[in-house]
C-alpha atoms as a PDB file:
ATOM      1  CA  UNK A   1       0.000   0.000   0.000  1.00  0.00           C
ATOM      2  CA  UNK A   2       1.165   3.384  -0.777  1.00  0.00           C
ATOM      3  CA  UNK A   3       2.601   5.653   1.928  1.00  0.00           C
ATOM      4  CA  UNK A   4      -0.188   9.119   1.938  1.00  0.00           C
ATOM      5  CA  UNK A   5       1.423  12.271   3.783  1.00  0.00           C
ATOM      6  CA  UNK A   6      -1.234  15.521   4.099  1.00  0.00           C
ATOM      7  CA  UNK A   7       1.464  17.971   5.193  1.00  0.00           C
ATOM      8  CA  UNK A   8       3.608  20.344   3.297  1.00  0.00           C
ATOM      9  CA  UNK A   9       6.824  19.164   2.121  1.00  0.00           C
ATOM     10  CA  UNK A  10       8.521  22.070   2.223  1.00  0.00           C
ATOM     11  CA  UNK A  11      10.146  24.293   4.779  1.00  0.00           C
ATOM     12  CA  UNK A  12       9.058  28.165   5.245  1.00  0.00           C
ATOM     13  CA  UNK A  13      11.594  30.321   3.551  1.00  0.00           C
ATOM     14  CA  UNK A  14      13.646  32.862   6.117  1.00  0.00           C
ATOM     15  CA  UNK A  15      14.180  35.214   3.132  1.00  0.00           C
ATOM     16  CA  UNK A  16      10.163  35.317   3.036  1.00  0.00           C
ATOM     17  CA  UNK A  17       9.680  35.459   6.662  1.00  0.00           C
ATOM     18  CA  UNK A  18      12.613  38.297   7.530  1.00  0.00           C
ATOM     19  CA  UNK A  19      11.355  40.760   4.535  1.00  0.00           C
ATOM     20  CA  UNK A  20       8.199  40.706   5.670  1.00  0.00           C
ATOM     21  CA  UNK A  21       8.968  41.501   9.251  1.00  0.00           C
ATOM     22  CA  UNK A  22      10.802  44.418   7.818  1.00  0.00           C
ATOM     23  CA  UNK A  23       8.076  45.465   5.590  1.00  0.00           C
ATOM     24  CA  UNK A  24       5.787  45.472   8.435  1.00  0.00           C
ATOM     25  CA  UNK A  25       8.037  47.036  11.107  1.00  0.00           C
ATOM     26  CA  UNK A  26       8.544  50.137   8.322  1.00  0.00           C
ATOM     27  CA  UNK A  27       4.652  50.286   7.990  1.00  0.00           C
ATOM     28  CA  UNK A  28       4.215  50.539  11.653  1.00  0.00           C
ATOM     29  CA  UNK A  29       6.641  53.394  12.011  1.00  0.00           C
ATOM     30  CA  UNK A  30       5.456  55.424   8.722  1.00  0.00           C
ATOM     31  CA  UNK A  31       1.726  55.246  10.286  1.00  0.00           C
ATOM     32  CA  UNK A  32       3.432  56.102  13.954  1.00  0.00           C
ATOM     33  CA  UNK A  33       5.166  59.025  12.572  1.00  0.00           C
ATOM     34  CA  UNK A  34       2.201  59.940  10.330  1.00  0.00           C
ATOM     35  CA  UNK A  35       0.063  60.365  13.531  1.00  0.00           C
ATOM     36  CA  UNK A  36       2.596  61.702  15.697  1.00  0.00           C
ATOM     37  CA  UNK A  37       2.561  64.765  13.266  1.00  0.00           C
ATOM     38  CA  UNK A  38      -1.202  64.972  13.185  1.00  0.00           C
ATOM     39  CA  UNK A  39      -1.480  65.550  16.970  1.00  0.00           C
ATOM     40  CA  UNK A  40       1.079  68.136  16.915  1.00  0.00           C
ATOM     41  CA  UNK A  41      -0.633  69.800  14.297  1.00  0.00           C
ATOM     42  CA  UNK A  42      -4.210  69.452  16.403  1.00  0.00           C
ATOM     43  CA  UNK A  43      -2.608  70.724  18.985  1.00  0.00           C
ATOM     44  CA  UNK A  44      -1.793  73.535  17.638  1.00  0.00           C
ATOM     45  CA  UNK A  45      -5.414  74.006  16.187  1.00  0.00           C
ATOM     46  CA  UNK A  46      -6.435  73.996  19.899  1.00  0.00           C
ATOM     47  CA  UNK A  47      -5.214  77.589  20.191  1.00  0.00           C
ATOM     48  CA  UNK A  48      -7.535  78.865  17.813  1.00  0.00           C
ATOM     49  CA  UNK A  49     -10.670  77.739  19.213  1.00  0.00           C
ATOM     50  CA  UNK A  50     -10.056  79.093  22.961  1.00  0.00           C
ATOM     51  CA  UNK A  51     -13.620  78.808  24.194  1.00  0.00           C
ATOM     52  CA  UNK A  52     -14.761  75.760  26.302  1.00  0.00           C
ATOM     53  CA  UNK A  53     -18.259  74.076  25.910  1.00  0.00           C
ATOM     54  CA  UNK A  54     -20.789  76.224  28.210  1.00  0.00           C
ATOM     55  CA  UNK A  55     -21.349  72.903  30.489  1.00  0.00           C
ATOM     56  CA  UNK A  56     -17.222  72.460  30.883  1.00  0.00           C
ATOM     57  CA  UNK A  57     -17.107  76.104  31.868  1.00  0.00           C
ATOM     58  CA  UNK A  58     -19.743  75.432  34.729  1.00  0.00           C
ATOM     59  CA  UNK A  59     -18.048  72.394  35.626  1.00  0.00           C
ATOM     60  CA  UNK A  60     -20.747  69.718  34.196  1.00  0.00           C
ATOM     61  CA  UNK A  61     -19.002  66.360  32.984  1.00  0.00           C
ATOM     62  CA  UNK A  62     -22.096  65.632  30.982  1.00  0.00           C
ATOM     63  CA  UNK A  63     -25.649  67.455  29.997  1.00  0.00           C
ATOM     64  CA  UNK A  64     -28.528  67.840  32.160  1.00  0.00           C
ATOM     65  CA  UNK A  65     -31.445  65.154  32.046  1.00  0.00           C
ATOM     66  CA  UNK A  66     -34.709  65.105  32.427  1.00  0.00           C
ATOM     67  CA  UNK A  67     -36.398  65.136  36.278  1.00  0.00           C
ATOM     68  CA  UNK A  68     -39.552  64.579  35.380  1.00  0.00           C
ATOM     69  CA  UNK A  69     -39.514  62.970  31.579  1.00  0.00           C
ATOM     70  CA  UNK A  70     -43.402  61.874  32.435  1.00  0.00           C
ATOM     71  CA  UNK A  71     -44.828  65.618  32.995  1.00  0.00           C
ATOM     72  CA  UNK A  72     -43.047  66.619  29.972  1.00  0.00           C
ATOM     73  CA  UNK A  73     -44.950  64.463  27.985  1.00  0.00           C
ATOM     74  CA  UNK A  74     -47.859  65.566  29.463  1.00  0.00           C
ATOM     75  CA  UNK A  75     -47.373  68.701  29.309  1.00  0.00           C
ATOM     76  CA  UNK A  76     -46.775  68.291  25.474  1.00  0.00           C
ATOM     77  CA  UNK A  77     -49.248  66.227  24.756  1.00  0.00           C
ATOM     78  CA  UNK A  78     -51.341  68.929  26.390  1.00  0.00           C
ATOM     79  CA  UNK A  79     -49.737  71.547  24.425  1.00  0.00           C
ATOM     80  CA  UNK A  80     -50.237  69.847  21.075  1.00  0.00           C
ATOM     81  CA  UNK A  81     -54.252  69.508  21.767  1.00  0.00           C
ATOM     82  CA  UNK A  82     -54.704  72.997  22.950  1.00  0.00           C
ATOM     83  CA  UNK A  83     -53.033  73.664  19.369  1.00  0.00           C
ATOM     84  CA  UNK A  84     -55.902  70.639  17.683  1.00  0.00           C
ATOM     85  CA  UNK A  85     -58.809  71.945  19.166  1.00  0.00           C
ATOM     86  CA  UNK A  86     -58.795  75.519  19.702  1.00  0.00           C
ATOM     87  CA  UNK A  87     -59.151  78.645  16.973  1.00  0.00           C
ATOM     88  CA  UNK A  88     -56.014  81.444  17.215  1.00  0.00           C
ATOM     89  CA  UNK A  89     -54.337  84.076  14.610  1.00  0.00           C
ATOM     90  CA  UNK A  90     -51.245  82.966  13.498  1.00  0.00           C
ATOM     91  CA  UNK A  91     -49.969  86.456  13.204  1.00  0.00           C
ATOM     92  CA  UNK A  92     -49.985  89.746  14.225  1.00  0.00           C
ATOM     93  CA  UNK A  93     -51.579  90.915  11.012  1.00  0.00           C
ATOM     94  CA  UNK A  94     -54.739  88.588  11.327  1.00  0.00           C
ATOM     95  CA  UNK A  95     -53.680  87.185   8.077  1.00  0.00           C
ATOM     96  CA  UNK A  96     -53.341  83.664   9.235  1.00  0.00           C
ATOM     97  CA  UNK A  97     -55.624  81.618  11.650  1.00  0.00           C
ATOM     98  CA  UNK A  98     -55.922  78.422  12.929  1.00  0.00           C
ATOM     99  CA  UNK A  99     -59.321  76.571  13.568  1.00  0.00           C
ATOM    100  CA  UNK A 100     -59.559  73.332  15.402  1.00  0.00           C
ATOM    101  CA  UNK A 101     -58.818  70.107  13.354  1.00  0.00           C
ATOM    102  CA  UNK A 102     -62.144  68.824  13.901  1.00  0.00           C
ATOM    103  CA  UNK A 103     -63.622  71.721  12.593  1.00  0.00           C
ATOM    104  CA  UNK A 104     -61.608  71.394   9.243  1.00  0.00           C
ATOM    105  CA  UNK A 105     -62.638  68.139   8.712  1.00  0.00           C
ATOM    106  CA  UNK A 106     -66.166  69.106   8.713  1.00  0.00           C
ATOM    107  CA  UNK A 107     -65.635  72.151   6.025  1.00  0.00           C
ATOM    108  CA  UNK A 108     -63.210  69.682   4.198  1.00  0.00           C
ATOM    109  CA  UNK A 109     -66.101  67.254   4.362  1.00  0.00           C
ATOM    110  CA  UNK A 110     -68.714  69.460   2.994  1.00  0.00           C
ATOM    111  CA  UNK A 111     -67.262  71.811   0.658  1.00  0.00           C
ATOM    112  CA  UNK A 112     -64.209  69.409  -0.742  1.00  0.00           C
ATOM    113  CA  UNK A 113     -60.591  70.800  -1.656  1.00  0.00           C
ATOM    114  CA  UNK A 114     -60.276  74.280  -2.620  1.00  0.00           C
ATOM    115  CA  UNK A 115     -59.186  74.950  -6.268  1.00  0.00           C
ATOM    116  CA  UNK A 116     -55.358  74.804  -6.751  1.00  0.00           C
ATOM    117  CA  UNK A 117     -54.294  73.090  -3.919  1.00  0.00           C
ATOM    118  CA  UNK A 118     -51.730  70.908  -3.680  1.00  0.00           C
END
């Protein structure tokens, strides 16, 4: 019976192995030197832009949150139906109103789209 061997027959070549290493240890310095000059250089930007954050300058590591998240909804959610169902100007030159939503379904209902709307 025939002798069968599933492994390579040859040996890994050092010539292979050592440029490699050397191509890689070049790449790692050009990208090391490459960034070394970029922080100098953002350092330097740094100067330009003296003016801290407002919450660094009052000592805040991070922003203020919420106390009550569930009133604020409620209170926009309350908001946003005073704005549905209640009639207002829209400007000081009574040019523009608002009627409640309820209201312009009605009119919408009964009279149909206006001429040249979209």
């Amino acid at each position: 019976m025939a002798e069968h061997r599933d492994y390579e027959r040859t040996d890994v070549s050092i010539r292979v192995a050592v440029w490699s290493a050397v191509i890689l240890s070049v790449m790692i310095l050009v990208v090391g030197g490459a960034l070394a000059l970029l922080r100098l250089q953002f350092e330097g930007a740094a100067d330009v832009f003296p003016q801290r954050p407002p919450l660094v300058r009052q000592g805040q590591i991070q922003p203020p949150l919420q106390e009550n998240p569930q009133m604020d909804l409620e209170e926009l959610r309350a908001h946003v139906r005073k704005i549905l169902t209640t009639a207002a100007w829209l400007d000081e030159d009574r040019t523009a109103a608002r009627i409640p939503i309820d209201d312009a379904m009605e009119m919408l209902a009964e009279q149909g789209w206006p001429e040249g709307a979209p």
